[in-house]
N, C-alpha and C. Protein backbone atom coordinates (compact mmCIF):
# COMPACT_ATOMS: atom_id res chain seq x y z
N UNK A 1 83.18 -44.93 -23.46
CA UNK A 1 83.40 -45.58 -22.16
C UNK A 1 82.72 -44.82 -21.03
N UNK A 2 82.43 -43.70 -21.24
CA UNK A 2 82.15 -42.22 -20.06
C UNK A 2 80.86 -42.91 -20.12
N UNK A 3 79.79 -42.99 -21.06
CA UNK A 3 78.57 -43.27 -21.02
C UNK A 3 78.69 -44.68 -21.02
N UNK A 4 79.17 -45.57 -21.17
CA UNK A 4 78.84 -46.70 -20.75
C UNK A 4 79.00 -46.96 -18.96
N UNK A 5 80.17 -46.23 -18.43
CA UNK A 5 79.83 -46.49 -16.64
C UNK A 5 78.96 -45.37 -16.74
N UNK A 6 78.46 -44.10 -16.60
CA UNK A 6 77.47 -43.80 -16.40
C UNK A 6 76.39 -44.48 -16.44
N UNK A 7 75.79 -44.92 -17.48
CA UNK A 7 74.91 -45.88 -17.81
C UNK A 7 74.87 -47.39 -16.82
N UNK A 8 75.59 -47.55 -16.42
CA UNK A 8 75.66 -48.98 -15.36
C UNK A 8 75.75 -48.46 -14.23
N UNK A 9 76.44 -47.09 -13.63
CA UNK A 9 76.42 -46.87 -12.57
C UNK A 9 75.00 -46.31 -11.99
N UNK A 10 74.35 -45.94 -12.78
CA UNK A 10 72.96 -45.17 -12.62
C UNK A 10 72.23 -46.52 -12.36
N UNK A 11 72.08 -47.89 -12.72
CA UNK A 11 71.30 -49.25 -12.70
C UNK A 11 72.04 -49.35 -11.25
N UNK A 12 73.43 -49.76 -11.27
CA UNK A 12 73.41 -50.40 -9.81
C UNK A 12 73.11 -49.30 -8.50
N UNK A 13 73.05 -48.22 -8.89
CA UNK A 13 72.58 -46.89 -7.79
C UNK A 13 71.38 -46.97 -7.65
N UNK A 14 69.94 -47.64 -8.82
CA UNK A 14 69.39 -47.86 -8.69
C UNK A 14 68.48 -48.91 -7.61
N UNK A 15 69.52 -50.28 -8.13
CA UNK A 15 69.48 -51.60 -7.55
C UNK A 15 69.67 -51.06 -6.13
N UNK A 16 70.78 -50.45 -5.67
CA UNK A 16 71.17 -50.07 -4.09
C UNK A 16 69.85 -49.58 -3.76
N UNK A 17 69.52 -48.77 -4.56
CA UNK A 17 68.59 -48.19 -3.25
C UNK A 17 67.06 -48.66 -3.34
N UNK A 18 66.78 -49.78 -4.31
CA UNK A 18 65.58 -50.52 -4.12
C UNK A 18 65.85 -51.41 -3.14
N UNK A 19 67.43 -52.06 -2.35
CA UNK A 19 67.57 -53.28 -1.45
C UNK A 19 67.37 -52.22 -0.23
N UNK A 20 67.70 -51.05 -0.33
CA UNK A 20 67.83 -50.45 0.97
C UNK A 20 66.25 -50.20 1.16
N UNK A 21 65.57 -49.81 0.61
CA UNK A 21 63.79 -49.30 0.55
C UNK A 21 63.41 -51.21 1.18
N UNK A 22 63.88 -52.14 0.68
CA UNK A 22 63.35 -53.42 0.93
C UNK A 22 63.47 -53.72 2.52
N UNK A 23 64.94 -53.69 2.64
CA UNK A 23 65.21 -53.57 4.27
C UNK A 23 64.59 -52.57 4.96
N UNK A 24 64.23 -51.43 4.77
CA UNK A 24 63.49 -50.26 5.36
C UNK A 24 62.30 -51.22 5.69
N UNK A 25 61.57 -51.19 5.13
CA UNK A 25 60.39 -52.14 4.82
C UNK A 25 60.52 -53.48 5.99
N UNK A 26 61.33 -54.62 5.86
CA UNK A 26 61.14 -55.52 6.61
C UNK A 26 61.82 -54.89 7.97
N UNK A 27 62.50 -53.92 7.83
CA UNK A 27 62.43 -53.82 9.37
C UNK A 27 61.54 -52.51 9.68
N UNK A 28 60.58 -51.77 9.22
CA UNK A 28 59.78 -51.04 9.43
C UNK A 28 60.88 -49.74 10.55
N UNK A 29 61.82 -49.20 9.31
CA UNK A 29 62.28 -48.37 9.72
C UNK A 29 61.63 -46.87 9.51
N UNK A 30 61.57 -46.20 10.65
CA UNK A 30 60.88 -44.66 10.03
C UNK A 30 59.53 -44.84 10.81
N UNK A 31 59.24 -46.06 11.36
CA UNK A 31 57.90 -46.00 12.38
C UNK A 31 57.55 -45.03 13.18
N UNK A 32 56.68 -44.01 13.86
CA UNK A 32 56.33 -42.44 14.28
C UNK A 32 57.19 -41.93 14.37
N UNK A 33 58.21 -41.99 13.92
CA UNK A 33 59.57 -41.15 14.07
C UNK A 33 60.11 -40.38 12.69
N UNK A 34 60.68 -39.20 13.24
CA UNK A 34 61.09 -38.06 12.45
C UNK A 34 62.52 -38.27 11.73
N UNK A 35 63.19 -39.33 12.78
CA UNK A 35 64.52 -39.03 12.03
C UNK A 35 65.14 -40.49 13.03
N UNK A 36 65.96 -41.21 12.51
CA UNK A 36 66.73 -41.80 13.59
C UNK A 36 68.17 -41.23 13.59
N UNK A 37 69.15 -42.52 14.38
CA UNK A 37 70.40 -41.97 14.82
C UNK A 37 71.19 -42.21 12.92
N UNK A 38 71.89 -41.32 12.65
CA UNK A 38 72.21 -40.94 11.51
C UNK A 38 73.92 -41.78 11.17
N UNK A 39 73.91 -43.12 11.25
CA UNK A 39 74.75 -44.27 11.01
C UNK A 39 74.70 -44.81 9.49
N UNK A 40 75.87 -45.89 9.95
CA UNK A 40 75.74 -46.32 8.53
C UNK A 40 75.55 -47.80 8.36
N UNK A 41 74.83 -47.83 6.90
CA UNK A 41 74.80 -49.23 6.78
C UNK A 41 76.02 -49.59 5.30
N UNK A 42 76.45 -51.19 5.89
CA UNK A 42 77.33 -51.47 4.77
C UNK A 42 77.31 -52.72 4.05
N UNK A 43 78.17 -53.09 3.14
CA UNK A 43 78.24 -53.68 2.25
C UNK A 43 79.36 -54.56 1.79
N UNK A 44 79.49 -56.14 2.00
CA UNK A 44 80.69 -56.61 1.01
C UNK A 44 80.14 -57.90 0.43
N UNK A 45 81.45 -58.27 -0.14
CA UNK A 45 81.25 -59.47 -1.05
C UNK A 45 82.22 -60.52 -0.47
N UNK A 46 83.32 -60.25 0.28
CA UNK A 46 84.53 -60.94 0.54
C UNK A 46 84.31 -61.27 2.27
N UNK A 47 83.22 -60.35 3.10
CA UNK A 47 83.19 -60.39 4.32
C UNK A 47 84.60 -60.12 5.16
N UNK A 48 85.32 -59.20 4.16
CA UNK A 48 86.38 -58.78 4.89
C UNK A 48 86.37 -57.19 4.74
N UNK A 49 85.98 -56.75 3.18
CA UNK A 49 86.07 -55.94 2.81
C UNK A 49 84.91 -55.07 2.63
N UNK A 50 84.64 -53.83 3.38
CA UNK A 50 83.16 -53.75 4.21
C UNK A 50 83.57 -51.80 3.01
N UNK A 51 81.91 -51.66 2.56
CA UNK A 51 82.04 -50.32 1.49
C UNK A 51 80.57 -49.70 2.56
N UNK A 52 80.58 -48.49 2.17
CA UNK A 52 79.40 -47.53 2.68
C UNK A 52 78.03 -47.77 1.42
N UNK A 53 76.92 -48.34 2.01
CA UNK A 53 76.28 -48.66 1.34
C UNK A 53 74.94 -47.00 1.13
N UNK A 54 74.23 -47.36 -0.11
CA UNK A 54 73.77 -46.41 -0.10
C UNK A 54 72.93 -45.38 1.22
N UNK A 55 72.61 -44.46 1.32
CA UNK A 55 71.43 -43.65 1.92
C UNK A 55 70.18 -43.08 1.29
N UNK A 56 69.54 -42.76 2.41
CA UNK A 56 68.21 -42.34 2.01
C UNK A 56 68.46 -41.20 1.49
N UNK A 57 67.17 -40.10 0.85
CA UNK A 57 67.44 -39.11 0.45
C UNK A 57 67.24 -37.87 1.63
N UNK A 58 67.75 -37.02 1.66
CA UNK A 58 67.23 -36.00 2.44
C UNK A 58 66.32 -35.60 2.65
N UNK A 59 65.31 -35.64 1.90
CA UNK A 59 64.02 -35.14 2.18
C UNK A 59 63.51 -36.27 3.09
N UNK A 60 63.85 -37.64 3.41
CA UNK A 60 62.81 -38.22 3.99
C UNK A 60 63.55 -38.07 5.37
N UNK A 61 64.74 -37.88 5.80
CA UNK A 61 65.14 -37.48 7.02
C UNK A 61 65.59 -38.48 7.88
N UNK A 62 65.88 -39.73 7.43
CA UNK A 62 65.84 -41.10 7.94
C UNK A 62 67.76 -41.54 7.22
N UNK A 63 67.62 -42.36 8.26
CA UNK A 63 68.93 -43.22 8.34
C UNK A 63 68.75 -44.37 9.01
N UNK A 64 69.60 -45.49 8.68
CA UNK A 64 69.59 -46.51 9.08
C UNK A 64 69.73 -46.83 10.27
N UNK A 65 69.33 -47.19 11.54
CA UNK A 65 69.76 -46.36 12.84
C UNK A 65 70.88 -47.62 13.42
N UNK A 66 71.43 -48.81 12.83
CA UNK A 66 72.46 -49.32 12.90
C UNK A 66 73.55 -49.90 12.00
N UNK A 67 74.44 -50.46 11.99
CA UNK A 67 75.24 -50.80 10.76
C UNK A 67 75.18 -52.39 10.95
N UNK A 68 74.80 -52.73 9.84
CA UNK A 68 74.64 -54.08 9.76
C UNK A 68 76.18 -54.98 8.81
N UNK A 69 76.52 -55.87 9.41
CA UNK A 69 77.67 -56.53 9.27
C UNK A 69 77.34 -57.92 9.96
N UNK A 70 75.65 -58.65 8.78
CA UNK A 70 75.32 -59.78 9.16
C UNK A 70 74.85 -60.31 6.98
N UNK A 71 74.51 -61.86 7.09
CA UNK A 71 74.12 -61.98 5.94
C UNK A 71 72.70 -61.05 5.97
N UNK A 72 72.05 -60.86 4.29
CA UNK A 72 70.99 -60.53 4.41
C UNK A 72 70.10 -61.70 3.86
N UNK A 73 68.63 -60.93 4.98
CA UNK A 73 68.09 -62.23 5.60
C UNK A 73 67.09 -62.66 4.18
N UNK A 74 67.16 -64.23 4.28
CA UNK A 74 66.48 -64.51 2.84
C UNK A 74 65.03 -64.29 2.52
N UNK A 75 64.44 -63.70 3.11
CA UNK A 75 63.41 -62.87 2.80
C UNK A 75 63.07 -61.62 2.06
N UNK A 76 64.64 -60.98 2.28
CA UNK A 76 64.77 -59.97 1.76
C UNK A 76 65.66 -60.12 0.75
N UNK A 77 66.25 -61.08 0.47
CA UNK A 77 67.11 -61.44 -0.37
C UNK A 77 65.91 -61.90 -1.99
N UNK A 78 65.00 -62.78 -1.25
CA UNK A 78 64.30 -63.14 -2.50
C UNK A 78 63.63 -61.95 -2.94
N UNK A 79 62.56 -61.08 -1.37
CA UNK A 79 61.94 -60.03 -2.47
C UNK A 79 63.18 -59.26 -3.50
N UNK A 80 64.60 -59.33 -2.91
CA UNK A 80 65.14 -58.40 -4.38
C UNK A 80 65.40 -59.35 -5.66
N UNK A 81 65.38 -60.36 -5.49
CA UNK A 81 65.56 -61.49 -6.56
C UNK A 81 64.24 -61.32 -7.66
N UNK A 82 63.31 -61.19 -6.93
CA UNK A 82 62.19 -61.06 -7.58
C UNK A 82 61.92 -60.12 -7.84
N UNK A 83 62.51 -59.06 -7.92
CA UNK A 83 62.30 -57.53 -8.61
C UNK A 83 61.56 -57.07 -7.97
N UNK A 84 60.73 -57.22 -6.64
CA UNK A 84 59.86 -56.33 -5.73
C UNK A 84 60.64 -55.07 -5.15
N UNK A 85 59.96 -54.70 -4.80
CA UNK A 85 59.98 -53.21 -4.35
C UNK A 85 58.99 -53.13 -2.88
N UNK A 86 59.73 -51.73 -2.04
CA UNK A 86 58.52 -51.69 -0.90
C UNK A 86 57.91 -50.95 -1.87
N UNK A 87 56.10 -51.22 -0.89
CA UNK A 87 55.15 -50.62 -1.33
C UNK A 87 54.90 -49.37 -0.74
N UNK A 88 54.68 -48.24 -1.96
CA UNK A 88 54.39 -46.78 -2.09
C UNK A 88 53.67 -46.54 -0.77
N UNK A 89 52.50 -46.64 -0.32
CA UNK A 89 52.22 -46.30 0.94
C UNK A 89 53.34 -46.39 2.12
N UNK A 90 53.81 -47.37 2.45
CA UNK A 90 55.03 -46.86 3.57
C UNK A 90 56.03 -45.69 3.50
N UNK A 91 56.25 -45.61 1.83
CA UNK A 91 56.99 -44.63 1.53
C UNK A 91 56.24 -43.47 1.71
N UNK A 92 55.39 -43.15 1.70
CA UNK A 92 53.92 -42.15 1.86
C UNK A 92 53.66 -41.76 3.30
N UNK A 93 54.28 -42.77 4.06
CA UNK A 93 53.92 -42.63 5.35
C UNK A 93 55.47 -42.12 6.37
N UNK A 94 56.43 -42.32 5.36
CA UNK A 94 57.49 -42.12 6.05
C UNK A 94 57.54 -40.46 5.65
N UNK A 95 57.07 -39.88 4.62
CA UNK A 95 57.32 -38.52 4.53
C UNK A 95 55.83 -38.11 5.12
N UNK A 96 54.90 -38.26 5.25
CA UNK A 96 53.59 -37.66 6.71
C UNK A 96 54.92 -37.39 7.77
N UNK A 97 55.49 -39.10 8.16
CA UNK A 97 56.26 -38.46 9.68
C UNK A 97 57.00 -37.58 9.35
N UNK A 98 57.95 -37.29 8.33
CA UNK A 98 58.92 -36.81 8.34
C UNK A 98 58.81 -35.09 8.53
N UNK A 99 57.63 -34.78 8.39
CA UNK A 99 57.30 -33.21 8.56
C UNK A 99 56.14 -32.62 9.35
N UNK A 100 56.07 -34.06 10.67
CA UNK A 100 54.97 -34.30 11.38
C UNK A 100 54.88 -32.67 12.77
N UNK A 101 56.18 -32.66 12.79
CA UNK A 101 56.31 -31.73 13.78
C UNK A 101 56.04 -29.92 13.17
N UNK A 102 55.87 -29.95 12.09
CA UNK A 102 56.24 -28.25 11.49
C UNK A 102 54.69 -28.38 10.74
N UNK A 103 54.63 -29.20 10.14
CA UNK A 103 53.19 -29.17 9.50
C UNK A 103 52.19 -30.32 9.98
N UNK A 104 51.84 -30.19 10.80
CA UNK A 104 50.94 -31.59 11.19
C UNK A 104 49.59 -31.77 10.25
N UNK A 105 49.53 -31.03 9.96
CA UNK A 105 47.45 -30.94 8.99
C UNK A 105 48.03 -31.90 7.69
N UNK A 106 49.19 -30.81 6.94
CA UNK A 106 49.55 -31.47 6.12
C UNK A 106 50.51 -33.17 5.75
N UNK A 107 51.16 -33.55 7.04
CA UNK A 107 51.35 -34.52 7.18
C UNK A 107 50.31 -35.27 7.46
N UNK A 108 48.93 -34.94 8.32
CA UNK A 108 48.00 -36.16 8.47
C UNK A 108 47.14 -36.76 7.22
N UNK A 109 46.95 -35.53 6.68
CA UNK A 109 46.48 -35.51 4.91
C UNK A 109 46.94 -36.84 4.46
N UNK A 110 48.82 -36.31 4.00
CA UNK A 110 49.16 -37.50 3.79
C UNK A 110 49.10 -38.53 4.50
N UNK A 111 49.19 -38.91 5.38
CA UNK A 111 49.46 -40.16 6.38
C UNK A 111 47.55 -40.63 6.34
N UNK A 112 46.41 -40.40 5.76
CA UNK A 112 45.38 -40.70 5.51
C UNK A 112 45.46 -41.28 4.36
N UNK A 113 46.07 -41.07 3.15
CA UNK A 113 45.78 -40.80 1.90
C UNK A 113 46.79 -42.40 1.85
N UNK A 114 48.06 -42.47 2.58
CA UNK A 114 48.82 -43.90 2.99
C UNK A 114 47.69 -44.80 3.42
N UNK A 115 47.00 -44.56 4.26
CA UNK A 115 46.15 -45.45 4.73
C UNK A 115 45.34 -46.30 3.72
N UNK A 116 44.82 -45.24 3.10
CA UNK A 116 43.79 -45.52 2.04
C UNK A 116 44.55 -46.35 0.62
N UNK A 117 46.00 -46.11 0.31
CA UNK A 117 46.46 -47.09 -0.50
C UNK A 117 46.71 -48.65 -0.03
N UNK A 118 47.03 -48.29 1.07
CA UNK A 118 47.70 -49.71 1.91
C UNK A 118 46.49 -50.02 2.18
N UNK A 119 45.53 -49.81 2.36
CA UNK A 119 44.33 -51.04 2.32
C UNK A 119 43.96 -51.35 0.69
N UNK A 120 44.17 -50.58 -0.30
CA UNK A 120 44.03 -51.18 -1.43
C UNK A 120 45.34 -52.12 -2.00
N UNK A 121 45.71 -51.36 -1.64
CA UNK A 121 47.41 -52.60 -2.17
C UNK A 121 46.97 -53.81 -1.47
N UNK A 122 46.83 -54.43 -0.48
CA UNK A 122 46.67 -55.51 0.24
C UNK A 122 45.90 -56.19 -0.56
N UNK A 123 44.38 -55.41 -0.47
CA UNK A 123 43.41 -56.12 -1.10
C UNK A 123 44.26 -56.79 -2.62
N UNK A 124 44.70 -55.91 -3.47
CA UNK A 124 45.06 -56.49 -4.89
C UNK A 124 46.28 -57.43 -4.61
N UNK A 125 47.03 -57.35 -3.25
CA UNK A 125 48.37 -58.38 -3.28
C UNK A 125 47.49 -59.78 -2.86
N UNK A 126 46.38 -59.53 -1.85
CA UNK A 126 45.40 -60.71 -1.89
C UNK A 126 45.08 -61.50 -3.08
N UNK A 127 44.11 -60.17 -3.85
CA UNK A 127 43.51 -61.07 -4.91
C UNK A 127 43.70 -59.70 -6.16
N UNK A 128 44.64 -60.71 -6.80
CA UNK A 128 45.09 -60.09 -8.38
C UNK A 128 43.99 -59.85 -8.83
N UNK A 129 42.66 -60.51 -9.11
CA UNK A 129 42.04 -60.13 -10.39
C UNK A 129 40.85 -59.00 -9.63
N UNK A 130 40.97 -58.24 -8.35
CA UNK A 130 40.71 -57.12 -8.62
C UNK A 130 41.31 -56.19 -8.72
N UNK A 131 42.88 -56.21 -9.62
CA UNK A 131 43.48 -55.24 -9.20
C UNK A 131 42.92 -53.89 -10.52
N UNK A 132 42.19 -54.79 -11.43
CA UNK A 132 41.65 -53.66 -12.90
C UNK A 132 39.87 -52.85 -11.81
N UNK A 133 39.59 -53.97 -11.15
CA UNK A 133 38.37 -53.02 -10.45
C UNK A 133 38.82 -52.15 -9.29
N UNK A 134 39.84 -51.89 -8.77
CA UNK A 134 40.40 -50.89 -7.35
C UNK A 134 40.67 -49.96 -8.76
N UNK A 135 41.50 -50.31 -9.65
CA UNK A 135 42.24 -49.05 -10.45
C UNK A 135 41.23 -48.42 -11.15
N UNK A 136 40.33 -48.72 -11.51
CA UNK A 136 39.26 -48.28 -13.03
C UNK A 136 38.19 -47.79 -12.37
N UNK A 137 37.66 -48.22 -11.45
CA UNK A 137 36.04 -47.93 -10.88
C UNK A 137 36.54 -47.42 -9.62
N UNK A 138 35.17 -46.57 -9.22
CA UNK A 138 35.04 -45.90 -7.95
C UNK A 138 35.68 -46.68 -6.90
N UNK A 139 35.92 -46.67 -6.04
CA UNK A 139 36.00 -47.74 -4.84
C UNK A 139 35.25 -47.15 -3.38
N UNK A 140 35.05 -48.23 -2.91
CA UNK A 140 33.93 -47.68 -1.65
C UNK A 140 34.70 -47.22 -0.42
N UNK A 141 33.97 -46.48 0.49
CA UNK A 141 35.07 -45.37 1.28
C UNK A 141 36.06 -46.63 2.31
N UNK A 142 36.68 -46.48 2.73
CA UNK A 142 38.16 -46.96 3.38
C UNK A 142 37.43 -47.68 4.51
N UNK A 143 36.31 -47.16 5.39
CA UNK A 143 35.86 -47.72 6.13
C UNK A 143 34.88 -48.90 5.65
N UNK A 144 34.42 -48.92 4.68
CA UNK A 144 34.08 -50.24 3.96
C UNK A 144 34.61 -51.16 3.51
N UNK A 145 35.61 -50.62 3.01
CA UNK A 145 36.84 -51.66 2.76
C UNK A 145 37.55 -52.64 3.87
N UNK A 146 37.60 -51.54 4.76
CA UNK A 146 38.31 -52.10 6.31
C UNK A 146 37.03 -53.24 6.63
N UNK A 147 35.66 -52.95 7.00
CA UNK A 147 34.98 -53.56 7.89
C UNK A 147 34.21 -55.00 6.76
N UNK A 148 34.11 -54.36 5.50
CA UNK A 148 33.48 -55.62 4.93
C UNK A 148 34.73 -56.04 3.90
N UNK A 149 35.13 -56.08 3.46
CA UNK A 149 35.91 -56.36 2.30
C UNK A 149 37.29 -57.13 2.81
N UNK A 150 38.18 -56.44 3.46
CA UNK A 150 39.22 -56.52 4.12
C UNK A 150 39.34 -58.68 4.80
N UNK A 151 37.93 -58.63 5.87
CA UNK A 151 38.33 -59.87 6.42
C UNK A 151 37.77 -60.82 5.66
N UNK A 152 37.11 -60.32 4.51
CA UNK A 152 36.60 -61.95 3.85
C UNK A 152 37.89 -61.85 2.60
N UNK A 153 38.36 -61.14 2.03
CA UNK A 153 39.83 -61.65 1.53
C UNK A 153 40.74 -61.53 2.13
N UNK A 154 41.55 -60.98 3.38
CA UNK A 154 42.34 -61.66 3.99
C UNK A 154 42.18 -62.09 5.11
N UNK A 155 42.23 -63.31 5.69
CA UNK A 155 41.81 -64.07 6.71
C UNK A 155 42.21 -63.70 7.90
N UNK A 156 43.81 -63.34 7.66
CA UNK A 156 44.24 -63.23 9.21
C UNK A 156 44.14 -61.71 9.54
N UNK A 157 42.92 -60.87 8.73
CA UNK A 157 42.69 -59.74 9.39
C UNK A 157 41.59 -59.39 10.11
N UNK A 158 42.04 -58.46 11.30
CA UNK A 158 40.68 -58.77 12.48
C UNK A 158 40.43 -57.72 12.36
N UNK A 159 39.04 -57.18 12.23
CA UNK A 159 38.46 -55.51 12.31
C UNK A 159 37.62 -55.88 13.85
N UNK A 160 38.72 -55.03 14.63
CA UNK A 160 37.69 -54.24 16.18
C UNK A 160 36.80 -53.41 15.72
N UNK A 161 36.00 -53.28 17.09
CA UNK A 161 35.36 -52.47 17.00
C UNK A 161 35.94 -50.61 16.97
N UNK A 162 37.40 -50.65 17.70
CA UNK A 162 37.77 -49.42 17.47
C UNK A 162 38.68 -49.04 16.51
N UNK A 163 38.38 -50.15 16.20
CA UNK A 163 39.06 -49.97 14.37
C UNK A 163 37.83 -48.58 13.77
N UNK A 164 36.70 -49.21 13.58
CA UNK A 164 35.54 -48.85 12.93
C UNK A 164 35.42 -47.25 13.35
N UNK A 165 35.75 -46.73 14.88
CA UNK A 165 35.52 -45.88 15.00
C UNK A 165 36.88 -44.61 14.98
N UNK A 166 37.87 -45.32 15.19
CA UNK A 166 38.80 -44.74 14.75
C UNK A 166 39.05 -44.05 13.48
N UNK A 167 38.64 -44.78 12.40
CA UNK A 167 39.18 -44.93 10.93
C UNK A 167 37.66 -44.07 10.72
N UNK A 168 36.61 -44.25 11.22
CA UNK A 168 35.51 -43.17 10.72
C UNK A 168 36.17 -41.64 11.30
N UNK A 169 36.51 -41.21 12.37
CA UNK A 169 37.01 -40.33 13.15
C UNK A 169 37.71 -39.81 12.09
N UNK A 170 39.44 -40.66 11.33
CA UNK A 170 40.34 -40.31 10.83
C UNK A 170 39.90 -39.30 9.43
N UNK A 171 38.75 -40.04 8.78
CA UNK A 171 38.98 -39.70 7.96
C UNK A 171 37.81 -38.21 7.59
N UNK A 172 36.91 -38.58 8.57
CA UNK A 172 36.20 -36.84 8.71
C UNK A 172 37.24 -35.86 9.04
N UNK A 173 38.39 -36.15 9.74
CA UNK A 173 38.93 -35.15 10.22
C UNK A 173 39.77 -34.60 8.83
N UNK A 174 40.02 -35.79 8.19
CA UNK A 174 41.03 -35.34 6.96
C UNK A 174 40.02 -34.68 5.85
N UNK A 175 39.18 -35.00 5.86
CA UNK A 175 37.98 -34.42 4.61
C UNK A 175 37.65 -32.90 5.31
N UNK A 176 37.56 -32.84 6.69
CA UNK A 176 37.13 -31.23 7.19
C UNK A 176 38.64 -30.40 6.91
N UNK A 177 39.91 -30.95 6.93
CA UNK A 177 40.90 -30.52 6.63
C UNK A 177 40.79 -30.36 5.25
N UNK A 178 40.97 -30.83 4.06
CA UNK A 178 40.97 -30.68 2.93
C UNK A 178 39.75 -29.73 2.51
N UNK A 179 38.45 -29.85 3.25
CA UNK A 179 37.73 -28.88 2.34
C UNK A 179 38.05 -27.49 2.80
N UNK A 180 38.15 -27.82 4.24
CA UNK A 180 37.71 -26.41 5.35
C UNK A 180 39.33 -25.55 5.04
N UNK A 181 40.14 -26.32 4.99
CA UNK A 181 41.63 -25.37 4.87
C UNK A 181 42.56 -25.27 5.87
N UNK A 182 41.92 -26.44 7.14
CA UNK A 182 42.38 -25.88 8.50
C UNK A 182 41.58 -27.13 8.99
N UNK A 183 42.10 -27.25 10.58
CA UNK A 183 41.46 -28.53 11.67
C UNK A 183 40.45 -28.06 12.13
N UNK A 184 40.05 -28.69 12.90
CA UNK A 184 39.06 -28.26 13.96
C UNK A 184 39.70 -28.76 15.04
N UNK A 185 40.48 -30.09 15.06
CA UNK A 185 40.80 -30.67 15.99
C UNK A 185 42.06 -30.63 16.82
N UNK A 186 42.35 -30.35 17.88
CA UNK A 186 44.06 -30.40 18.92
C UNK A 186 44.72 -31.08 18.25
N UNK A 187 45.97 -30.88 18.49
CA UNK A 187 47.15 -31.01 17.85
C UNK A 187 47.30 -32.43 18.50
N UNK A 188 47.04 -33.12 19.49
CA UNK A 188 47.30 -33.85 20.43
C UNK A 188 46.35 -35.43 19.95
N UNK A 189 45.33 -34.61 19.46
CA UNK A 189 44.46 -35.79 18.55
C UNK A 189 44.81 -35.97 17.59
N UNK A 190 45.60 -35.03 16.61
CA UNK A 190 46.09 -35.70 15.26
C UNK A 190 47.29 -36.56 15.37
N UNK A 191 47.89 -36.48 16.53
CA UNK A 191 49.14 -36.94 16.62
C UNK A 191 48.58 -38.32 17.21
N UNK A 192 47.59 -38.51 17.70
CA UNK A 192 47.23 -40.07 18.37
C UNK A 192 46.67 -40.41 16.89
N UNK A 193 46.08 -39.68 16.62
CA UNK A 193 45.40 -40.40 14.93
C UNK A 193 46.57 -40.86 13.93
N UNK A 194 47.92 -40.20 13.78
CA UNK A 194 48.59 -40.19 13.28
C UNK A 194 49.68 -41.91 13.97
N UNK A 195 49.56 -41.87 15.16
CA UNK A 195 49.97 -43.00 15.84
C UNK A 195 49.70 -44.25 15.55
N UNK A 196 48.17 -43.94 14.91
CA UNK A 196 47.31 -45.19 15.23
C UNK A 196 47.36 -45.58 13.71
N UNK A 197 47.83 -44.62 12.79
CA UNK A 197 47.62 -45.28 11.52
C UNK A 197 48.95 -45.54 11.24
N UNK A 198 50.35 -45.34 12.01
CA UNK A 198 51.84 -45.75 11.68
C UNK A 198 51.32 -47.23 12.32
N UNK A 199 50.97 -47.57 13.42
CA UNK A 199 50.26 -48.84 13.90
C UNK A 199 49.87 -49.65 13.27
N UNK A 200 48.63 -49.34 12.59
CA UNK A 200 48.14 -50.09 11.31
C UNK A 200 48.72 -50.61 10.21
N UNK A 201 49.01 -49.80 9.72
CA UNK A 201 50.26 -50.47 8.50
C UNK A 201 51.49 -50.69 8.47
N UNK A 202 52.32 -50.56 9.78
CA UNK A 202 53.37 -50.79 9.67
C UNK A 202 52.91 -52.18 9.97
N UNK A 203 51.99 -52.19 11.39
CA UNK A 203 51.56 -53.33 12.04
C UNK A 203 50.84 -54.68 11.80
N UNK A 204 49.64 -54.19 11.32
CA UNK A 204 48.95 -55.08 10.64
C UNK A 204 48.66 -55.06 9.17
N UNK A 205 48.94 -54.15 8.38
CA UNK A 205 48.61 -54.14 7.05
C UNK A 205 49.84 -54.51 6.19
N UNK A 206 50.73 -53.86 7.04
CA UNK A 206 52.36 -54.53 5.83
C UNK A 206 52.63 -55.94 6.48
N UNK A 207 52.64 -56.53 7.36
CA UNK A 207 52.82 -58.01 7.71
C UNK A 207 52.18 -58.78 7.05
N UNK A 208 50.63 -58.42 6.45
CA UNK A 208 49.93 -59.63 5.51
C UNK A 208 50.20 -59.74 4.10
N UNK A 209 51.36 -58.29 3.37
CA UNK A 209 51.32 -58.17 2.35
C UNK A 209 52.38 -59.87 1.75
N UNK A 210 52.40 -60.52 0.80
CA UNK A 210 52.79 -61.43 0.20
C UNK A 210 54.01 -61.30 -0.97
């Protein structure tokens, strides 16, 4: 009996915290921020009888920053019906912020390296049958992806012009970081670079995902 609720309690602990990652997600909780107000979110079946629903883990430093005691909304209801999950880059991007203030080089690293999935995830949630050519073969640098690739498979995406120069900017700075060991650049520019890519994918890259 010990291992049989073990065994079920470990699935629905599971289940909890893929609906909570889902809601994170549609409400783009953890956006340039380190931490919110540290509340709770809850849970019933009877709408009388209200339980403490799961939390995040500690390392990502995040909490739900209100308690919700509404239905959940059927958007988010189907992605859990359908066994989806948020996608790994947001999660990628919530730990960049989460250690944005003590290590910034190493959070922008990551918060580049987010960038660079979340434009490939899109592309393959676009169109399935390249998802064996993003995984298997080279792929062309992020700024190619963005400026040619990006708006002829998804339509409702617009590449500015300071898209182009931004995202060239971002990612020299992360390649002189990774080789060199260290920035070149103010603390004040990684943190606008760092701005501009919570922007991007919270903004425009997770809204087109399907």
């Amino acid at each position: 009996m010990s291992a049989f609720c073990d065994e079920h309690l470990a699935a629905i602990l599971e289940e909890q915290e893929r609906l909570y990652r889902l809601i994170r997600w549609k409400h783009r909780l953890g956006e340039r921020k380190e931490t919110q107000l540290n509340l709770t979110m809850e849970w019933c079946l009877d709408k009388k009888s209200w339980g403490n629903f799961v939390s995040c883990s500690s390392a990502e430093n995040l909490r739900v920053s209100s308690t919700h005691r509404r239905p959940l909304e059927s958007s988010i209801e189907k992605l859990f019906d359908d066994q989806q999950d948020e996608p790994v880059f947001l999660d990628m991007l919530r730990q960049a912020n989460s250690i944005r203030s003590g290590n910034l080089e190493p959070s922008f690293v990551i918060a580049v390296a987010a960038m660079e999935v979340g434009v490939k995830f899109l592309i393959q949630n676009r169109q399935p049958a390249t998802k064996w050519l993003v995984e298997e073969l080279p792929s062309p640098p992020i700024i190619r992806l963005v400026q040619e690739y990006l708006p002829k498979i998804v339509k409702e995406f617009v590449v500015k012009e300071e898209d182009k120069a931004m995202i060239k900017n971002i990612v020299e700075a992360r390649n002189k970081i990774v080789h060199r060991g260290g920035s070149v650049n103010e603390r004040k520019t990684l943190y606008k670079w760092l701005n501009y890519i919570n922007d991007f994918l919270f903004h425009r890259i997770g809204p087109l995902i399907q």
